[in-house]
Protein backbone atom coordinates (compact mmCIF):
# COMPACT_ATOMS: atom_id res chain seq x y z
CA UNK A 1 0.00 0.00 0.00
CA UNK A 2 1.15 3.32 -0.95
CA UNK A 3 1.84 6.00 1.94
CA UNK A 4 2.47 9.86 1.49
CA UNK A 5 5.20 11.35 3.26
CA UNK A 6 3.84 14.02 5.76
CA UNK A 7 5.71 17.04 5.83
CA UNK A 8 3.97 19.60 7.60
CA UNK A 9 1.09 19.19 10.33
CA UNK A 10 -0.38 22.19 11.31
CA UNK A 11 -3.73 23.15 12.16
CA UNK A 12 -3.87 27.12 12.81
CA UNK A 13 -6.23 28.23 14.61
CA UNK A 14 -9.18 30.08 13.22
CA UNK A 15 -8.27 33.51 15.86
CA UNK A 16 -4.92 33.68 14.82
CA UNK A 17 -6.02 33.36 10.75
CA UNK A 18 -8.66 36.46 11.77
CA UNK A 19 -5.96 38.32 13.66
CA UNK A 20 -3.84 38.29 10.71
CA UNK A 21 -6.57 39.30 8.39
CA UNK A 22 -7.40 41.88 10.51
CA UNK A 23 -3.44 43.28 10.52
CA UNK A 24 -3.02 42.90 6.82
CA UNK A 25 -6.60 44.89 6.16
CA UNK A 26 -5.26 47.53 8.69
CA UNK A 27 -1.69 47.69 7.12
CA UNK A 28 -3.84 47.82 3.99
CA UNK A 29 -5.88 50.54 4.82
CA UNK A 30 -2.74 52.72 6.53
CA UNK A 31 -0.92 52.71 3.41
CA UNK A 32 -4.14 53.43 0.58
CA UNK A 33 -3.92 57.32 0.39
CA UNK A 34 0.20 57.00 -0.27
CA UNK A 35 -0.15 53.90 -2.81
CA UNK A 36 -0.56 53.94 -6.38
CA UNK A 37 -1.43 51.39 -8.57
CA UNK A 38 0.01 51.01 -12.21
CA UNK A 39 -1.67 49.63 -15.10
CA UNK A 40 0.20 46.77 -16.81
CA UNK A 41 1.02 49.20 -19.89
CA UNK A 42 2.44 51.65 -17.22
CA UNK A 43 4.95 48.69 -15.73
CA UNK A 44 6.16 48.14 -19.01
CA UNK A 45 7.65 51.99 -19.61
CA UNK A 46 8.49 52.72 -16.61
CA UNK A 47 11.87 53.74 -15.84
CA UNK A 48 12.57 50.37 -13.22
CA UNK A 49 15.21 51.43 -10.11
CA UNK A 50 16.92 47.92 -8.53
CA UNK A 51 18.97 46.97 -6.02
CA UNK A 52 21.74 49.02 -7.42
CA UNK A 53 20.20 52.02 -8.54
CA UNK A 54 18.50 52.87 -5.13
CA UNK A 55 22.10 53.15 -3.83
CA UNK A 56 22.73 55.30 -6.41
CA UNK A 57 19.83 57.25 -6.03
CA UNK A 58 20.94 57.34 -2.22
CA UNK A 59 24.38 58.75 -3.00
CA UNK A 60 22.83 61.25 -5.24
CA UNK A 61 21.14 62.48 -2.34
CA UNK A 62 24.49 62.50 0.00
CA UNK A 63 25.75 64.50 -2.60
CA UNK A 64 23.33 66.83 -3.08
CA UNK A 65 23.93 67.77 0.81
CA UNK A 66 27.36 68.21 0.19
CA UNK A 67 27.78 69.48 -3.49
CA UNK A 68 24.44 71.32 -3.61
CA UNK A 69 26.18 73.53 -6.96
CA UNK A 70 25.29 70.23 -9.38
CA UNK A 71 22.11 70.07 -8.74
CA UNK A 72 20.28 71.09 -12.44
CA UNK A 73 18.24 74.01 -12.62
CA UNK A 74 15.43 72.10 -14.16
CA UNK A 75 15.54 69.08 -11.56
CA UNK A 76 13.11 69.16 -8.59
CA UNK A 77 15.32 68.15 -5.77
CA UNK A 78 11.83 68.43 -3.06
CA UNK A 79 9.91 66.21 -5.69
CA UNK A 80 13.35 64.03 -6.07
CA UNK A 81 14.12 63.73 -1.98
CA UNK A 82 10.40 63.02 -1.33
CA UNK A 83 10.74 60.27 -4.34
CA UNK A 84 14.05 58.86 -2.42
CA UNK A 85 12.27 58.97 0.83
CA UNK A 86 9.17 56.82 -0.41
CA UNK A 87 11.61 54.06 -1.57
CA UNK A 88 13.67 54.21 1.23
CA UNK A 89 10.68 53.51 3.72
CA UNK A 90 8.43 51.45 1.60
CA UNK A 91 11.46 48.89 0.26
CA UNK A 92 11.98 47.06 4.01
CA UNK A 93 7.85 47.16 4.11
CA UNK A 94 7.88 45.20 0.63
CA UNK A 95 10.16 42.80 1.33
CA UNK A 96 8.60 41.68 4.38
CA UNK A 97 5.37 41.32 2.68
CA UNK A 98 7.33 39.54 -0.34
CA UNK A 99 8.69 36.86 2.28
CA UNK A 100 5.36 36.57 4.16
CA UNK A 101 3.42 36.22 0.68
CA UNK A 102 6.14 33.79 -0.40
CA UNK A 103 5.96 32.07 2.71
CA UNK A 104 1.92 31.63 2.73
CA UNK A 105 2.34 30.32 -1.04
CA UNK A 106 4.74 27.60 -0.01
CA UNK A 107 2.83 26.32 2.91
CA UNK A 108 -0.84 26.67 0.91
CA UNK A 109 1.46 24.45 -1.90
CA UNK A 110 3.00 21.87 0.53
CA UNK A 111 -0.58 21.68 2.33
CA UNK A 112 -2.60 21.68 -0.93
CA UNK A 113 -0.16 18.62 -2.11
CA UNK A 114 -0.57 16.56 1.01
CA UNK A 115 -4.21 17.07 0.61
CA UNK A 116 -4.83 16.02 -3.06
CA UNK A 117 -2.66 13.09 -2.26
CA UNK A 118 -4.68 11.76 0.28
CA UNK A 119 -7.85 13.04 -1.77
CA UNK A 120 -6.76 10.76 -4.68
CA UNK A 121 -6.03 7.80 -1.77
CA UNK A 122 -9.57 8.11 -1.18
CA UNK A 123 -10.80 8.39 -4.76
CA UNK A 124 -9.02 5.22 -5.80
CA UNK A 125 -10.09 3.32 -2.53
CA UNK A 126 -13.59 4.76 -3.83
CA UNK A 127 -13.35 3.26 -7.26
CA UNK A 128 -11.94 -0.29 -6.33
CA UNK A 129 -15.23 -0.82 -3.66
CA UNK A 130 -17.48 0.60 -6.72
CA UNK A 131 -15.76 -1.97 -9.05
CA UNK A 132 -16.25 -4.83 -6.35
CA UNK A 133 -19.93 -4.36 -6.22
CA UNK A 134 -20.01 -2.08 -2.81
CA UNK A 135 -23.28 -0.34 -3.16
CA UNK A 136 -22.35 2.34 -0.84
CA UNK A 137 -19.21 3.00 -3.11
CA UNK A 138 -21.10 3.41 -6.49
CA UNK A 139 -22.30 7.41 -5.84
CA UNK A 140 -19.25 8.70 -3.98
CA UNK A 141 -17.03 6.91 -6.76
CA UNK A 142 -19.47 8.71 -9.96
CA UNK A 143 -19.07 12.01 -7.72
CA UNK A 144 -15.67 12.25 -7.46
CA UNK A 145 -15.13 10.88 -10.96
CA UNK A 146 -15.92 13.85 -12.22
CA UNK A 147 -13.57 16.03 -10.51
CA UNK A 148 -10.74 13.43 -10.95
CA UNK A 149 -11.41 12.46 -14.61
CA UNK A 150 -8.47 13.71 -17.24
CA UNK A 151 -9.44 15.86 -19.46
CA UNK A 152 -8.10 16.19 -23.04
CA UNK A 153 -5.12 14.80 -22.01
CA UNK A 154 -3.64 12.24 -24.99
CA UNK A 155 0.19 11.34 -25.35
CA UNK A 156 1.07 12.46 -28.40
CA UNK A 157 2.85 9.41 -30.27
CA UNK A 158 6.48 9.29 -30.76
CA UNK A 159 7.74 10.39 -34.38
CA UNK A 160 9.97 7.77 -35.76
């Protein structure tokens, strides 16, 4: 008989999952008036800044304090050092919620594999009762068929 290895057994209780919902929405809800959202046309022109350009961005600044006589005419340093200042505060925020997403993916994934494991366990225990006659078998087994059946799916044939 086949087994599934069990790697995580949790069961998180229903407070905590409110709690957090309850701190995202309020995180959420802190940071609306000071976020904008881009449409997917906007992403794609958009000058991008990375790791390496928001230290250069944040010597520009240093050297703006110091060597002030560089600074363009045309350039709006407020506009520039509030710019600076919104990456500089929201980056730490964004990786933490880029870990914590990344973090509730890979435990919904791990879960979610355990689970259809056992779920197909049950389907094929299902199915051999049904195919041995057990009455009791015959519904659950046309039930879940459904949801289990493959769909479209054909091996193409090797080209020789």
């Amino acid at each position: 008989m086949m087994s599934a290895k069990n790697q995580i057994s949790v069961e998180i209780p229903q407070a905590v999952i409110a709690e957090v919902n309850q701190k995202l929405q309020d995180c959420r809800a802190l940071l609306a008036p000071y976020l904008q959202g881009l449409t997917p046309q906007d992403r794609e022109t958009l000058f991008k800044m990375g790791d390496k350009t928001v230290a250069t961005v944040q010597k520009v600044k240093s050297y703006m304090d110091t060597n002030a006589e560089f600074i363009p005419s045309y350039m709006d340093k407020v506009e520039f050092l509030k710019d600076e200042a919104v990456v500089t505060s929201l980056n730490p925020l964004g990786n933490l919620a880029t870990q914590l997403a990344t973090d509730i993916g890979d435990t919904v994934m791990l879960a979610g594999s355990e689970a259809i494991t056992s779920a197909l366990f049950y389907y094929g225990s299902a199915k051999e009762a049904a195919s041995k006659g057990v009455a009791t078998a015959k519904p659950i087994y046309e039930d879940l068929s459904q949801r289990f059946a493959r769909k479209g799916y054909r091996k193409t044939p090797k080209a020789e």
